[in-house]
ModelCIF file with pLDDT and N, C-alpha, C, O atoms, coordinates in Angstrom:
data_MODEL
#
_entry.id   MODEL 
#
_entity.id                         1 
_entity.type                       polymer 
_entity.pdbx_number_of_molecules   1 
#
_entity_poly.entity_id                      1 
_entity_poly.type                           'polypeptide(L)' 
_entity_poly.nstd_linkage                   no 
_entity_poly.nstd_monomer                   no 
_entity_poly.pdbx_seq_one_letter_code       
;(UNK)(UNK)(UNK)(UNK)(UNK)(UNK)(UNK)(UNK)(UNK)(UNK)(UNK)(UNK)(UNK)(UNK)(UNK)(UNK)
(UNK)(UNK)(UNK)(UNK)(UNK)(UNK)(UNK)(UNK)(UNK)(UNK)(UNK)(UNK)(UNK)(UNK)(UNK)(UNK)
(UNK)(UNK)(UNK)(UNK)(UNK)(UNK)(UNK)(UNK)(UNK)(UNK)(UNK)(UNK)(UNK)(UNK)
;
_entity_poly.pdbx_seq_one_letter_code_can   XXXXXXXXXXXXXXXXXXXXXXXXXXXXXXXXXXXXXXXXXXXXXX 
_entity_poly.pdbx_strand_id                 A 
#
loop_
_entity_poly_seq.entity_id 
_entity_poly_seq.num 
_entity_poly_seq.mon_id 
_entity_poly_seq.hetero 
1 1  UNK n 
1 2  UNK n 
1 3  UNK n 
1 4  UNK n 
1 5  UNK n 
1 6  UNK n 
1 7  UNK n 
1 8  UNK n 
1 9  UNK n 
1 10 UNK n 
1 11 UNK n 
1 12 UNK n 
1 13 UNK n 
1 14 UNK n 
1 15 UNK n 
1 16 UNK n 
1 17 UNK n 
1 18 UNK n 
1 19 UNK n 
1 20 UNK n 
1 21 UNK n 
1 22 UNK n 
1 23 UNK n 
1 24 UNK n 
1 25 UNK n 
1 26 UNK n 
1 27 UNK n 
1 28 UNK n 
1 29 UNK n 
1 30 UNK n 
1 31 UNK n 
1 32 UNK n 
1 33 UNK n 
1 34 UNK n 
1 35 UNK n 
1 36 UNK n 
1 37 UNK n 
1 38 UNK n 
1 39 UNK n 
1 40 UNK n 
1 41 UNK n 
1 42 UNK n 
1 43 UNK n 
1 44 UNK n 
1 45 UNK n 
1 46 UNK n 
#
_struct_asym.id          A 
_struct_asym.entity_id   1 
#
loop_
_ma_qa_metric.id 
_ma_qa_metric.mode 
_ma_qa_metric.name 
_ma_qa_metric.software_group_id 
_ma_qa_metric.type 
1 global pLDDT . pLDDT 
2 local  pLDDT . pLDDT 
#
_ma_qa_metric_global.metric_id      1 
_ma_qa_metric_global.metric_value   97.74 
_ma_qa_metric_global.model_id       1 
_ma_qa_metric_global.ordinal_id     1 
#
loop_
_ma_qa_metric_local.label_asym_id 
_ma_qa_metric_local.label_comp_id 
_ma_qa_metric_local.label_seq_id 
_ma_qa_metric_local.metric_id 
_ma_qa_metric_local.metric_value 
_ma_qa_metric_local.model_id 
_ma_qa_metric_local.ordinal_id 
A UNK 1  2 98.00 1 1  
A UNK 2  2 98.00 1 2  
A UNK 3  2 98.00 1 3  
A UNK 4  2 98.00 1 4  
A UNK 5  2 98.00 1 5  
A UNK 6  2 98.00 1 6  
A UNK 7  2 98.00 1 7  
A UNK 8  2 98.00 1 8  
A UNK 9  2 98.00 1 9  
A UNK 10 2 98.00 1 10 
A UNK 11 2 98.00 1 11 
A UNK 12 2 98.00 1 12 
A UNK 13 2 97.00 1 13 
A UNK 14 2 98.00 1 14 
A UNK 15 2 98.00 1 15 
A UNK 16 2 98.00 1 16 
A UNK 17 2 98.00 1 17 
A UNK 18 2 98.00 1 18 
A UNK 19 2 98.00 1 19 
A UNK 20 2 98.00 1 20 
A UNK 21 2 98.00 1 21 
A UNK 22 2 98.00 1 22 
A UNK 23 2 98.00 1 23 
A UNK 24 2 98.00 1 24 
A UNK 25 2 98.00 1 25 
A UNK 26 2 98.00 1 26 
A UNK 27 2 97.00 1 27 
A UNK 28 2 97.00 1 28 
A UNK 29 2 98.00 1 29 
A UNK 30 2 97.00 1 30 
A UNK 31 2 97.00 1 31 
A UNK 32 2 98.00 1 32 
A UNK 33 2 98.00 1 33 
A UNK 34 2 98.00 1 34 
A UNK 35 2 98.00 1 35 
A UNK 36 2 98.00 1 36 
A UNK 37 2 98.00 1 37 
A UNK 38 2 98.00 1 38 
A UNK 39 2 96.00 1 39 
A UNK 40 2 97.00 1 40 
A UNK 41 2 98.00 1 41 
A UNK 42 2 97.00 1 42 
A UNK 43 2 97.00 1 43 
A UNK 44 2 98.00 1 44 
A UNK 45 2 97.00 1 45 
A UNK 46 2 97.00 1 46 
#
loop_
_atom_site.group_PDB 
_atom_site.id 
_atom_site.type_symbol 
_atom_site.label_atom_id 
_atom_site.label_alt_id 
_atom_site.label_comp_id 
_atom_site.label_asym_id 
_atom_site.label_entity_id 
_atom_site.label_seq_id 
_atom_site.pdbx_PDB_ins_code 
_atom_site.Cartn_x 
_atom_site.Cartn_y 
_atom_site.Cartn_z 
_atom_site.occupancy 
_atom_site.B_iso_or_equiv 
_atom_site.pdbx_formal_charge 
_atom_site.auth_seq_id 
_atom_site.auth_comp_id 
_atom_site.auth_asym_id 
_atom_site.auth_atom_id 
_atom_site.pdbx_PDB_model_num 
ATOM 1   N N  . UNK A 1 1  ? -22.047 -25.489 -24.554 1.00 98.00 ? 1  UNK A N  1 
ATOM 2   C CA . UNK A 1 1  ? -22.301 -25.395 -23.125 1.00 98.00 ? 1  UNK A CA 1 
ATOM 3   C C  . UNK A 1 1  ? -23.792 -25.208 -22.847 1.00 98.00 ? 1  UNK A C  1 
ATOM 4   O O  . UNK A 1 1  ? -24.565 -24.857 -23.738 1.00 98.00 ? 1  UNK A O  1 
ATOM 5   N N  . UNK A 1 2  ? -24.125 -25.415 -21.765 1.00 98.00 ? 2  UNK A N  1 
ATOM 6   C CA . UNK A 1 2  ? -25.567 -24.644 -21.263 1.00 98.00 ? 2  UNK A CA 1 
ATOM 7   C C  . UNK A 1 2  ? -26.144 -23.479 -21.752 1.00 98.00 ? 2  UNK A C  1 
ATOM 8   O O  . UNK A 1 2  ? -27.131 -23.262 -22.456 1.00 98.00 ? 2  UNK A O  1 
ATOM 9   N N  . UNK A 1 3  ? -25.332 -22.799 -21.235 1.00 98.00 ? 3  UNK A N  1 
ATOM 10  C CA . UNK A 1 3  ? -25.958 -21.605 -21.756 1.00 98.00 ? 3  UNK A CA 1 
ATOM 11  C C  . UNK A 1 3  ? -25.782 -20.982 -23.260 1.00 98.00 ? 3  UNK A C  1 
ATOM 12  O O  . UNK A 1 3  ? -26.164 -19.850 -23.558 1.00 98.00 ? 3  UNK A O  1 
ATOM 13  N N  . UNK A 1 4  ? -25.203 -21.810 -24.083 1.00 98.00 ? 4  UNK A N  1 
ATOM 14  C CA . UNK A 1 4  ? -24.648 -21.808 -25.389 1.00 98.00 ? 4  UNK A CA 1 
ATOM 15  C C  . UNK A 1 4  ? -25.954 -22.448 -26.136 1.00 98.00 ? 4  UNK A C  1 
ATOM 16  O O  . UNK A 1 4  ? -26.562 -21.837 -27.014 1.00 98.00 ? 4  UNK A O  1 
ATOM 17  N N  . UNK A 1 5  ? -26.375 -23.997 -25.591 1.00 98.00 ? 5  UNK A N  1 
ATOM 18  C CA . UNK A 1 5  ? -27.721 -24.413 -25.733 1.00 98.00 ? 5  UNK A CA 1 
ATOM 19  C C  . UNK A 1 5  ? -28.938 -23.150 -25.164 1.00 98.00 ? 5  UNK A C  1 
ATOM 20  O O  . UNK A 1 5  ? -29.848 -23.252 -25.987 1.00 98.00 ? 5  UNK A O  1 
ATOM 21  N N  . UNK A 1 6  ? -29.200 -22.407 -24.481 1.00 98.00 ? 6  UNK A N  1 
ATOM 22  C CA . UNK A 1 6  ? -29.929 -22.186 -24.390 1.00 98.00 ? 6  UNK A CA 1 
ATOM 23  C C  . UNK A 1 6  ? -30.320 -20.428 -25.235 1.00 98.00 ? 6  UNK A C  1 
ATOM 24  O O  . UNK A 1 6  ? -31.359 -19.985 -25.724 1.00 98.00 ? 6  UNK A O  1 
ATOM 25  N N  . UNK A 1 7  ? -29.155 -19.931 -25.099 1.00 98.00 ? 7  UNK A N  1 
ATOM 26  C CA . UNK A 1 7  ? -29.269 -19.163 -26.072 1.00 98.00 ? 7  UNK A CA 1 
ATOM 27  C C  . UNK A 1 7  ? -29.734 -19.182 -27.650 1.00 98.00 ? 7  UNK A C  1 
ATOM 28  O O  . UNK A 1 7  ? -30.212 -18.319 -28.387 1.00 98.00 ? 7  UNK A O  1 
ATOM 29  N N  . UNK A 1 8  ? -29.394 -20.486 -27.820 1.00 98.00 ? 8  UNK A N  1 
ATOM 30  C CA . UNK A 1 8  ? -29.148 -21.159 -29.862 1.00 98.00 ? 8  UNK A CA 1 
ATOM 31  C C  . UNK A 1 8  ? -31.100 -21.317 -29.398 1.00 98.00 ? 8  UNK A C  1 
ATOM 32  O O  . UNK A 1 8  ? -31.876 -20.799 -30.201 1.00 98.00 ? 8  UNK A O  1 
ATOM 33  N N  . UNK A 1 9  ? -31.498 -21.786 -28.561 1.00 98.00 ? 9  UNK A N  1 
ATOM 34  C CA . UNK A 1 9  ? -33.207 -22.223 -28.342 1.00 98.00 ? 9  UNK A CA 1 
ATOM 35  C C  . UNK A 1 9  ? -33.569 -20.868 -28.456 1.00 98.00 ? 9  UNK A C  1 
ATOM 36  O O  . UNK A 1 9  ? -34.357 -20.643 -29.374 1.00 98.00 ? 9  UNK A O  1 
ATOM 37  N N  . UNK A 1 10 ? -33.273 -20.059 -27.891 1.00 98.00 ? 10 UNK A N  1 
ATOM 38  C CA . UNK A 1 10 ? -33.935 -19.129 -27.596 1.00 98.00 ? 10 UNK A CA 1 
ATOM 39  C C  . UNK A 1 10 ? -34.090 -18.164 -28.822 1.00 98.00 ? 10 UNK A C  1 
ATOM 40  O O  . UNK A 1 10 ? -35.036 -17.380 -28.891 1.00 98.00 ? 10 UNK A O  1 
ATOM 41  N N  . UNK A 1 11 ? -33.205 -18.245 -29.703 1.00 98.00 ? 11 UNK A N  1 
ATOM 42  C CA . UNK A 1 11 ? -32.815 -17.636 -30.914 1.00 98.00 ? 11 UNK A CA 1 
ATOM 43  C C  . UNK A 1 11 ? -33.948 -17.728 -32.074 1.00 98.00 ? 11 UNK A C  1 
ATOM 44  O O  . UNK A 1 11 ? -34.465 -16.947 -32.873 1.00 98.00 ? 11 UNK A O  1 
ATOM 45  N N  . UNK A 1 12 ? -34.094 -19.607 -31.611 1.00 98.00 ? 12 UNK A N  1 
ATOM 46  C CA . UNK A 1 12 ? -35.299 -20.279 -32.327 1.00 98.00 ? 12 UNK A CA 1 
ATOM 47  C C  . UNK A 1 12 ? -36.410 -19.947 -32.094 1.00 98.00 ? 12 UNK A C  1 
ATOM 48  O O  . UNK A 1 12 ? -37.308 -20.263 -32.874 1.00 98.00 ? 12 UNK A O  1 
ATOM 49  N N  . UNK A 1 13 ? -36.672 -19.195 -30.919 1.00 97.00 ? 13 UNK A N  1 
ATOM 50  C CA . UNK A 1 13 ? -37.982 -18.790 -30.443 1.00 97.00 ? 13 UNK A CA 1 
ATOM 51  C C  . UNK A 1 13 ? -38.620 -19.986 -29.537 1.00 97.00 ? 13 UNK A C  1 
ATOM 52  O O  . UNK A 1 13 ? -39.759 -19.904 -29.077 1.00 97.00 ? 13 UNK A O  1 
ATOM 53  N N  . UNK A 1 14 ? -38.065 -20.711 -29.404 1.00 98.00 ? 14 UNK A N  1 
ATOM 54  C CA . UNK A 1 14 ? -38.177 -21.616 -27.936 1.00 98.00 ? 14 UNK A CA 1 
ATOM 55  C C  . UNK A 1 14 ? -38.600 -20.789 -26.567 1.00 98.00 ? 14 UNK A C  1 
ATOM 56  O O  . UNK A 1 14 ? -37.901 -19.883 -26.114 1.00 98.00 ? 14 UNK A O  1 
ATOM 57  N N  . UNK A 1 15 ? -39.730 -21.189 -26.026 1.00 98.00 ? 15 UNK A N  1 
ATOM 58  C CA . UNK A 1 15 ? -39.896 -20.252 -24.339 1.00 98.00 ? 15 UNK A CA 1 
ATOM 59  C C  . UNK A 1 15 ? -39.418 -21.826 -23.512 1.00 98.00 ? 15 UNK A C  1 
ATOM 60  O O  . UNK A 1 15 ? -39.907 -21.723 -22.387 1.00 98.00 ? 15 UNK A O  1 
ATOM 61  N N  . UNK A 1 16 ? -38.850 -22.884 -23.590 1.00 98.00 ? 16 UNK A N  1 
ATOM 62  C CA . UNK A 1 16 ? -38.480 -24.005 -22.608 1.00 98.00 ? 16 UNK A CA 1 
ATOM 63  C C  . UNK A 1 16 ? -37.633 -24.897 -23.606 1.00 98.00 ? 16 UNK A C  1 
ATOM 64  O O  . UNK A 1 16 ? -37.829 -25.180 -24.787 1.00 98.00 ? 16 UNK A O  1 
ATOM 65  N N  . UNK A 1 17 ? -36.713 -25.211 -22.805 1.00 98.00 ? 17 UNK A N  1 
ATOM 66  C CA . UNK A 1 17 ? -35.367 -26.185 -23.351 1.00 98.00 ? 17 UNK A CA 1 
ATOM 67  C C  . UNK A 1 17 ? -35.365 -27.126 -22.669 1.00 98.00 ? 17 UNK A C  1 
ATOM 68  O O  . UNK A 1 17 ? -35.330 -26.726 -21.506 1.00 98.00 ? 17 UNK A O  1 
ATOM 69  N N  . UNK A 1 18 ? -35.390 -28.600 -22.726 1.00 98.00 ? 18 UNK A N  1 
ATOM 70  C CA . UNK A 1 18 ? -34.653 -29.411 -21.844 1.00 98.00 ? 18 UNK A CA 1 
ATOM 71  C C  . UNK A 1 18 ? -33.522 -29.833 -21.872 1.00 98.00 ? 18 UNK A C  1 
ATOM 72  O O  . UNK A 1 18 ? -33.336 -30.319 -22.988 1.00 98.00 ? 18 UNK A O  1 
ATOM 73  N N  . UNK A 1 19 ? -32.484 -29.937 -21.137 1.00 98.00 ? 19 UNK A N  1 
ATOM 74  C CA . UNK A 1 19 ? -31.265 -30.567 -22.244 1.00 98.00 ? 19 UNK A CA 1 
ATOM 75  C C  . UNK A 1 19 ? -31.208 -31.848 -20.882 1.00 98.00 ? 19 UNK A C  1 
ATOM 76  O O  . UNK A 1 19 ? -31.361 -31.733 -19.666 1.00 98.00 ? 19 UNK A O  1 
ATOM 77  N N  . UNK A 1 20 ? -30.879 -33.200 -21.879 1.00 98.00 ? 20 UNK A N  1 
ATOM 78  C CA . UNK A 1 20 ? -31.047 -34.328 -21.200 1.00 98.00 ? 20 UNK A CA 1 
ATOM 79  C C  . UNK A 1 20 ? -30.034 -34.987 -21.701 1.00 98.00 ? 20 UNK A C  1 
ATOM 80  O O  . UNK A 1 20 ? -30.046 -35.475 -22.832 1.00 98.00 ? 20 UNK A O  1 
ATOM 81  N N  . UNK A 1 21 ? -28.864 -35.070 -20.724 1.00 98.00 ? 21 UNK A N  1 
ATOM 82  C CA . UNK A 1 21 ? -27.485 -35.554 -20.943 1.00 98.00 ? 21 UNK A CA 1 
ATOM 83  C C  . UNK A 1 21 ? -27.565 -37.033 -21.252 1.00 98.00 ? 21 UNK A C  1 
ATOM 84  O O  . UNK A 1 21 ? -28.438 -37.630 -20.623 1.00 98.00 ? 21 UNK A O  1 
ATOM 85  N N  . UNK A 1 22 ? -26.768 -37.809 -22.168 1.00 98.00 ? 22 UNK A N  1 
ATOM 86  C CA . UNK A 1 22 ? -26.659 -39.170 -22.054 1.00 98.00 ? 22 UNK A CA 1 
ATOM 87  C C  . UNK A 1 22 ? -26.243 -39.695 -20.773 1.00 98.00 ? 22 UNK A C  1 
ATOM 88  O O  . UNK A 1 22 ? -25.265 -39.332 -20.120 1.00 98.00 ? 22 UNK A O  1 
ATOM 89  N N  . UNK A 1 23 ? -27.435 -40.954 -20.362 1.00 98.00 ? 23 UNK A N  1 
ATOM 90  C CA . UNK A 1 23 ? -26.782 -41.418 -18.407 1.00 98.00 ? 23 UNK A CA 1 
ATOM 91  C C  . UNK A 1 23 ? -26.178 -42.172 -19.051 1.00 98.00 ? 23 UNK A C  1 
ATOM 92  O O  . UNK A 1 23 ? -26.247 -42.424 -20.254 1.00 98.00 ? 23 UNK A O  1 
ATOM 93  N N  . UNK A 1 24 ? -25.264 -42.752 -17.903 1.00 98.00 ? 24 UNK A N  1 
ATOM 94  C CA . UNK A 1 24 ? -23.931 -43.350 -17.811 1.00 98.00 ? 24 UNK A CA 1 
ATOM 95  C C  . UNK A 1 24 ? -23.132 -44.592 -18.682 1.00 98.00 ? 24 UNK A C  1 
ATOM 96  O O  . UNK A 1 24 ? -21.935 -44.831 -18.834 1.00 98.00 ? 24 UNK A O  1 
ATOM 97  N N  . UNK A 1 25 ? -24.232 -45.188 -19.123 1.00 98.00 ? 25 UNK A N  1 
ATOM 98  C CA . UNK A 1 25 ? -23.945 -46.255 -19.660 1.00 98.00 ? 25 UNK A CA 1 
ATOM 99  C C  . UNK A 1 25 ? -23.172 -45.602 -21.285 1.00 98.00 ? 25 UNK A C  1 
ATOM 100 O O  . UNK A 1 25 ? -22.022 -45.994 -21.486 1.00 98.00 ? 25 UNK A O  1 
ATOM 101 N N  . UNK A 1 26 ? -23.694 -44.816 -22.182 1.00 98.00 ? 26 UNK A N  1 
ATOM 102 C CA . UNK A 1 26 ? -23.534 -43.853 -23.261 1.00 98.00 ? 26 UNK A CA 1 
ATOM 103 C C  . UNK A 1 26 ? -21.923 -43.902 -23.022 1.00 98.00 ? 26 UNK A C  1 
ATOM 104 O O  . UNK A 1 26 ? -21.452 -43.464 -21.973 1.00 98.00 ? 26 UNK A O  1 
ATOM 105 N N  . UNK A 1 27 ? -21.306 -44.317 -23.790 1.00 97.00 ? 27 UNK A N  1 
ATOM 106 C CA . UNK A 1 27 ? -19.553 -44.382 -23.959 1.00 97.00 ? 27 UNK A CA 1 
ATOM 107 C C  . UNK A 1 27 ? -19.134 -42.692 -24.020 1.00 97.00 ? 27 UNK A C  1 
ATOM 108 O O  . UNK A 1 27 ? -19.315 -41.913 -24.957 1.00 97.00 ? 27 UNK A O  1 
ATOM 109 N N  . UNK A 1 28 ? -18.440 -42.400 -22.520 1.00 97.00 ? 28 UNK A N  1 
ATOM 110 C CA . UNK A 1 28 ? -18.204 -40.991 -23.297 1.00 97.00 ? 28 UNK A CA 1 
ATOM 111 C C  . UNK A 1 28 ? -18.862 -39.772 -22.364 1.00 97.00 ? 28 UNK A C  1 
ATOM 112 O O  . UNK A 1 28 ? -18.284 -38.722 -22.085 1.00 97.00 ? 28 UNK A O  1 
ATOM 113 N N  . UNK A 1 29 ? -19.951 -40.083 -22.026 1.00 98.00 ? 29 UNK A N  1 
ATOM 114 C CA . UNK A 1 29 ? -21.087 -39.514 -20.968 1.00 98.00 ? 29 UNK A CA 1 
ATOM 115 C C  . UNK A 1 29 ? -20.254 -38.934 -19.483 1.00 98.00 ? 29 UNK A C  1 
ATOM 116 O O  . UNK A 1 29 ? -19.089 -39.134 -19.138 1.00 98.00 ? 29 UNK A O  1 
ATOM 117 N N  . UNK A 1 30 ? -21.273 -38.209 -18.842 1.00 97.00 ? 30 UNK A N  1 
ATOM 118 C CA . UNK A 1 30 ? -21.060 -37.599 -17.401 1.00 97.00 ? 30 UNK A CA 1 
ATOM 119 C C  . UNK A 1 30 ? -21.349 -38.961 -16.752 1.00 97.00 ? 30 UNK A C  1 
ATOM 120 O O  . UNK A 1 30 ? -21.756 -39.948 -17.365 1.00 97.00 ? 30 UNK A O  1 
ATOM 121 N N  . UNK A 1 31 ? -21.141 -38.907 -15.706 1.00 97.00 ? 31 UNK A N  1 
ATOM 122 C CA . UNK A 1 31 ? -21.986 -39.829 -14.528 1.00 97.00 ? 31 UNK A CA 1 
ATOM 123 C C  . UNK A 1 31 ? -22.505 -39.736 -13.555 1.00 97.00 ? 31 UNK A C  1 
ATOM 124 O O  . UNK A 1 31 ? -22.681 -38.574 -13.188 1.00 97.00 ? 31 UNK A O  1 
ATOM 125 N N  . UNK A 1 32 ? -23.019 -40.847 -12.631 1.00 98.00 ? 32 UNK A N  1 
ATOM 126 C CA . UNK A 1 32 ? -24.184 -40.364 -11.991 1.00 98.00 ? 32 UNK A CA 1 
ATOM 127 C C  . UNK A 1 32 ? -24.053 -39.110 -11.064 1.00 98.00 ? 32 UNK A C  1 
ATOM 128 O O  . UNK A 1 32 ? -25.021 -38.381 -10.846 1.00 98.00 ? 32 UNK A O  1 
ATOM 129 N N  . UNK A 1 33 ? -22.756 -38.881 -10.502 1.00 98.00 ? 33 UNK A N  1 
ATOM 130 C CA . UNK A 1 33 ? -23.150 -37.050 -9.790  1.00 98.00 ? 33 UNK A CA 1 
ATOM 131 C C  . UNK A 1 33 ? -23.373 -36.416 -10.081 1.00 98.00 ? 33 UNK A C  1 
ATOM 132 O O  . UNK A 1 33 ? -23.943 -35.562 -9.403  1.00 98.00 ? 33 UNK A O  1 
ATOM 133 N N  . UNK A 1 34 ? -23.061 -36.248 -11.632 1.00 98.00 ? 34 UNK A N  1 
ATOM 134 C CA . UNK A 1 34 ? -23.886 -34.985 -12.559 1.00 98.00 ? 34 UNK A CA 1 
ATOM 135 C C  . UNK A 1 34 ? -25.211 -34.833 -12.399 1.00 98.00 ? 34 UNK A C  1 
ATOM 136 O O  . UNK A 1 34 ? -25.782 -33.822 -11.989 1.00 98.00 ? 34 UNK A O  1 
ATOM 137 N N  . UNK A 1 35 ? -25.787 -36.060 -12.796 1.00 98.00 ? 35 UNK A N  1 
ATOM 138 C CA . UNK A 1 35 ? -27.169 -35.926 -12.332 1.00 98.00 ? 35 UNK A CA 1 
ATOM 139 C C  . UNK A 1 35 ? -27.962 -35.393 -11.494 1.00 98.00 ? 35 UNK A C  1 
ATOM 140 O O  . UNK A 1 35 ? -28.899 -34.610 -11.648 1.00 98.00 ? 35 UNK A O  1 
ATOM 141 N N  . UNK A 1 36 ? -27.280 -36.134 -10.115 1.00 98.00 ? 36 UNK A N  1 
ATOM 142 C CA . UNK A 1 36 ? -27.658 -35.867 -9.075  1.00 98.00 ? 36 UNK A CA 1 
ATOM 143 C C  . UNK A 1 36 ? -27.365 -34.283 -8.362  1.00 98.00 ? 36 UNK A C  1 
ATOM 144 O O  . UNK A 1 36 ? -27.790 -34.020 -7.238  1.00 98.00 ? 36 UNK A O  1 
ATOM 145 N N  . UNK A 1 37 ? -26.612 -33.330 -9.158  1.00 98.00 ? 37 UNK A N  1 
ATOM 146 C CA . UNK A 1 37 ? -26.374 -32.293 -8.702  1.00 98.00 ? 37 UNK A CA 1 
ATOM 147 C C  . UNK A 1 37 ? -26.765 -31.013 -9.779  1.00 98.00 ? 37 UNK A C  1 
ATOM 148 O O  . UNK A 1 37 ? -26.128 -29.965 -9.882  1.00 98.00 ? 37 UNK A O  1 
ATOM 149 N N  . UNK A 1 38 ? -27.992 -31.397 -10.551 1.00 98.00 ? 38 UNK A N  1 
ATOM 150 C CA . UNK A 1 38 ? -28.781 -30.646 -11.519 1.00 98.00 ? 38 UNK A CA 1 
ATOM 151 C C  . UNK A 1 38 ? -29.626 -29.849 -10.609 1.00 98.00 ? 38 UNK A C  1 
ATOM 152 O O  . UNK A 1 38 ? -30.141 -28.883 -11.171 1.00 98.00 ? 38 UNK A O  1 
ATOM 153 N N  . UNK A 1 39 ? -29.964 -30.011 -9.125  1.00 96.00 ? 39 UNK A N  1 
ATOM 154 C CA . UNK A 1 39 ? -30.760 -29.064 -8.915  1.00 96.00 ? 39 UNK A CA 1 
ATOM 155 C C  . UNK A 1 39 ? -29.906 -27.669 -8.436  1.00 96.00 ? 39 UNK A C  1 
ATOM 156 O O  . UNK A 1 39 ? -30.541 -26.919 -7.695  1.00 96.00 ? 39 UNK A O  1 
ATOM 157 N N  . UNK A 1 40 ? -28.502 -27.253 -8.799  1.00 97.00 ? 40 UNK A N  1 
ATOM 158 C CA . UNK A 1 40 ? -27.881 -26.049 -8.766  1.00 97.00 ? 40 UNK A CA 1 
ATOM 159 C C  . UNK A 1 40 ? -27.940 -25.461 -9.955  1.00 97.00 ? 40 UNK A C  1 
ATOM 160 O O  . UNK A 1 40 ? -27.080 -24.584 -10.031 1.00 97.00 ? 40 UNK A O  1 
ATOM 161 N N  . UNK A 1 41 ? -28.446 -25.542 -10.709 1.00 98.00 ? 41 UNK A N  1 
ATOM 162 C CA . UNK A 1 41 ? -27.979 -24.800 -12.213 1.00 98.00 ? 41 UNK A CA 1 
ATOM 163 C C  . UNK A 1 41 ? -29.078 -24.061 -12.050 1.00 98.00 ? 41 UNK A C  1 
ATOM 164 O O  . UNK A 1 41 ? -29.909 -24.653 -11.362 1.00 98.00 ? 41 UNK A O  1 
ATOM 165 N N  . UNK A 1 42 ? -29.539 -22.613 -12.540 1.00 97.00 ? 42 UNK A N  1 
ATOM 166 C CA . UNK A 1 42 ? -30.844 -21.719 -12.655 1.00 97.00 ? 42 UNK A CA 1 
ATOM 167 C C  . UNK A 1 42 ? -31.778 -22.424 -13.959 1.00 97.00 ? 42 UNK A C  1 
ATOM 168 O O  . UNK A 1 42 ? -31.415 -22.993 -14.988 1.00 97.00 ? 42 UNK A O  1 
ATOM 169 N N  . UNK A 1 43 ? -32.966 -22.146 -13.475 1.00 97.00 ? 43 UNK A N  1 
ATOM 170 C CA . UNK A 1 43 ? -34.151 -22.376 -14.464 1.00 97.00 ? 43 UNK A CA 1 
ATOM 171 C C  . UNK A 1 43 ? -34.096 -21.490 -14.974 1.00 97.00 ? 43 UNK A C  1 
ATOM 172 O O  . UNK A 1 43 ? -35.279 -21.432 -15.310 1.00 97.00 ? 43 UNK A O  1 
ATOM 173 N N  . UNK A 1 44 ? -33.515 -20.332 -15.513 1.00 98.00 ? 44 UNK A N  1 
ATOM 174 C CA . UNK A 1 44 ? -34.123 -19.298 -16.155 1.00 98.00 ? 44 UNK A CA 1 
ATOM 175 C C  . UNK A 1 44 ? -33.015 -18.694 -16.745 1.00 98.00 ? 44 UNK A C  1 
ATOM 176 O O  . UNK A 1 44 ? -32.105 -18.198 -16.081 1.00 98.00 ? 44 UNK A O  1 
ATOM 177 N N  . UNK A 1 45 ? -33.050 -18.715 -18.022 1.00 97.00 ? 45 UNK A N  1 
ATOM 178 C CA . UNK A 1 45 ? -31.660 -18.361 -18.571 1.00 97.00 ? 45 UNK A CA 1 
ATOM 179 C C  . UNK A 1 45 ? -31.927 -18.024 -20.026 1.00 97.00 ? 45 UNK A C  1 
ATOM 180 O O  . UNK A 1 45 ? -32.586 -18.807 -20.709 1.00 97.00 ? 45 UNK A O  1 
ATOM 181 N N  . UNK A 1 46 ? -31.357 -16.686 -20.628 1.00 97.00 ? 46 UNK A N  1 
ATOM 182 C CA . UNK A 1 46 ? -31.523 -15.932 -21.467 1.00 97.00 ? 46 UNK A CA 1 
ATOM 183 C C  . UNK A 1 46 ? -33.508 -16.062 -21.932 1.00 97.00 ? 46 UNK A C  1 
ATOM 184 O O  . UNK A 1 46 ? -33.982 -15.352 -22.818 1.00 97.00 ? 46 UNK A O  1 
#
C-alpha cells in the first residue's frame, strides 16, 4: 500500500518517495481517475 511504500523508504533513510503508478495502457493498472484524484492523498507521511 502507500503507506506500506512509504514506511519500507523511510526505513531506507529516504527524506522523498515518489510512487508512480503504471498509466492505463500497463495490463492490470488503475485508470485514468486514479490519477486524476492524487491531489487527496497527504504529502507527508511517516
Amino acid at each position: 500500500t502507500i503507506h506500506e511504500m512509504a514506511a519500507g523508504a523511510a526505513k531506507m533513510g529516504m527524506q522523498y518517495l515518489a510512487l508512480t503508478e503504471h498509466a492505463p495502457e500497463m495490463p492490470g493498472t488503475c485508470g485514468l481517475f486514479y490519477f486524476q484524484n492524487l491531489r487527496v492523498i497527504p504529502r507527508e507521511m511517516h
